[in-house]
Protein backbone atom coordinates (compact mmCIF):
# COMPACT_ATOMS: atom_id res chain seq x y z
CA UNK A 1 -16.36 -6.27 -39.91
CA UNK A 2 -13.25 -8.36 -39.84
CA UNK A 3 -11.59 -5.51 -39.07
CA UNK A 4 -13.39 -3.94 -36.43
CA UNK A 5 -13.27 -6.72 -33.98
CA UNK A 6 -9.42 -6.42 -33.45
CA UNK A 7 -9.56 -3.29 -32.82
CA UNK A 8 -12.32 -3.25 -30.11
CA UNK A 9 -10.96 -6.26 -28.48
CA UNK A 10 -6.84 -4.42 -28.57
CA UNK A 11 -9.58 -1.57 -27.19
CA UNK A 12 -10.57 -3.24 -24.00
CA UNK A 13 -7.86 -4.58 -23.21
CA UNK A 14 -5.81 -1.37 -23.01
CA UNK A 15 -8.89 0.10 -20.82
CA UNK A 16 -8.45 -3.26 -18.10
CA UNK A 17 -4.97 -3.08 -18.04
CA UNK A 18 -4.86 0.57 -17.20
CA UNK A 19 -7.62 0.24 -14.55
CA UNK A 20 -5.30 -1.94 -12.30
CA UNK A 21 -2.74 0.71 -12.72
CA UNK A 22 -2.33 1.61 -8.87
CA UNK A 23 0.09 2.45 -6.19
CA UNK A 24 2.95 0.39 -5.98
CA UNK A 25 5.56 1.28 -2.61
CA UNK A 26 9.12 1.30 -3.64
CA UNK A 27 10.54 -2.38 -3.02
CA UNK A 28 14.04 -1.26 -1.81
CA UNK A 29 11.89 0.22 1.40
CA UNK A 30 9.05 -1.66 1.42
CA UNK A 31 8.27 -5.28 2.18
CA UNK A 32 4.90 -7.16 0.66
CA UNK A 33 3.57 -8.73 4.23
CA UNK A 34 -0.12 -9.35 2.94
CA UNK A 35 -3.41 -8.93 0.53
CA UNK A 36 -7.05 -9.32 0.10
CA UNK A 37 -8.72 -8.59 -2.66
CA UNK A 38 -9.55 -4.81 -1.56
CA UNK A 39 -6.24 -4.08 0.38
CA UNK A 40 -2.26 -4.61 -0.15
CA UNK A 41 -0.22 -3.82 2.81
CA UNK A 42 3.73 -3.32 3.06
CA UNK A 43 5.84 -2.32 5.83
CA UNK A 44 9.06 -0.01 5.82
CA UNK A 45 12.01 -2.27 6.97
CA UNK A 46 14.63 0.02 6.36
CA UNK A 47 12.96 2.40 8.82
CA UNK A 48 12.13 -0.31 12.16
CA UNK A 49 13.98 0.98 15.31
CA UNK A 50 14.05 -1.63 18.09
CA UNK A 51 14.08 -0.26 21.64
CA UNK A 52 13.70 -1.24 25.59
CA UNK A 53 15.79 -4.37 24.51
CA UNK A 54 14.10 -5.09 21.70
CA UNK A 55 11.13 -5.24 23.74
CA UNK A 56 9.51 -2.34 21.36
CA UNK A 57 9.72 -1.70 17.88
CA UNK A 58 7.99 1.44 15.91
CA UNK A 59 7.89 0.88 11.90
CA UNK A 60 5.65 2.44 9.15
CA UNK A 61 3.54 0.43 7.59
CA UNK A 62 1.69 1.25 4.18
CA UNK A 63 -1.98 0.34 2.93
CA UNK A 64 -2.94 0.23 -1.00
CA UNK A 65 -6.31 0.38 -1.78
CA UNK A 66 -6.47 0.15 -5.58
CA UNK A 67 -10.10 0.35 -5.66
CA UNK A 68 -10.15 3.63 -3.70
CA UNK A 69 -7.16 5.04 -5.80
CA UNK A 70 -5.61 5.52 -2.05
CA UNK A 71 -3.30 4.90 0.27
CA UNK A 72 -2.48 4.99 3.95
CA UNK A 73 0.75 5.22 5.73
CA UNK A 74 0.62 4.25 9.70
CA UNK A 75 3.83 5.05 11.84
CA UNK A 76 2.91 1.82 14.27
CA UNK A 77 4.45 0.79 17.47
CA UNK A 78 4.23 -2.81 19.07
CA UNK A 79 5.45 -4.45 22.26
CA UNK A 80 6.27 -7.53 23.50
CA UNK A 81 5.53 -7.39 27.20
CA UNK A 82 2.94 -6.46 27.33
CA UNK A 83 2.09 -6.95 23.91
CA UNK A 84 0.12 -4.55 22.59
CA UNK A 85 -0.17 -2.89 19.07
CA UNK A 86 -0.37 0.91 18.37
CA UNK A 87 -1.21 3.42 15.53
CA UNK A 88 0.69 6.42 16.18
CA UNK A 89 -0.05 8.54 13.35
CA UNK A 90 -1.35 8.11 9.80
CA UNK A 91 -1.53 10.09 6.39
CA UNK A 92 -3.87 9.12 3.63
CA UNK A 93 -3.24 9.90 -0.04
CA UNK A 94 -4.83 10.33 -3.46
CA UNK A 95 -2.73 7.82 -5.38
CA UNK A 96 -3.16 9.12 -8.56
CA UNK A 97 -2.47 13.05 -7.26
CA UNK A 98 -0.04 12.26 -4.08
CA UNK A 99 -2.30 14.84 -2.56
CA UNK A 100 -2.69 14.55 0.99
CA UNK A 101 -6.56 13.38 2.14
CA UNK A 102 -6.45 13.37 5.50
């Protein structure tokens, strides 16, 4: 019996670590900017191209959901004057396949 409880207990812990296993971005392009306890969200800095003055600035910003096993990629484009913030196109992903969802 003294035997037995090691080895269940080195057990479940291999299954919880491996469950928080998810999608992790690439930190030479992406920057952490904030989570919650369903969603992690990054955003590409080495792709941000300033226009009108700086006025505008499109960037791609990317959403882990690790209890989903997905995540979403948003080209986004936001202005100062007026200020407004726009999704111009997404792509969602399988995380575990890299399969395109939608």
């Amino acid at each position: 019996m003294k035997k037995v409880i090691p080895i269940l207990l080195a057990f479940f812990i291999m299954l919880t670590s491996t469950c928080f296993a998810a999608y992790t971005p690439d930190p030479n392009r992406w920057t952490w900017i904030n989570s919650t306890d369903t969603c992690g969200t990054f955003w590409d800095k080495t792709t941000a191209q300033y226009s009108n003055g700086g006025n505008t600035a499109e960037f791609w910003v990317c959403d882990v959901y690790p209890q989903q096993n997905t995540h979403l990629i948003t080209k986004c484009k936001i202005t100062k004057n007026p200020r407004t913030y726009t999704e111009l196109q997404y792509t969602k992903y399988n995380s575990g396949t890299r399969e395109v969802i939608n």
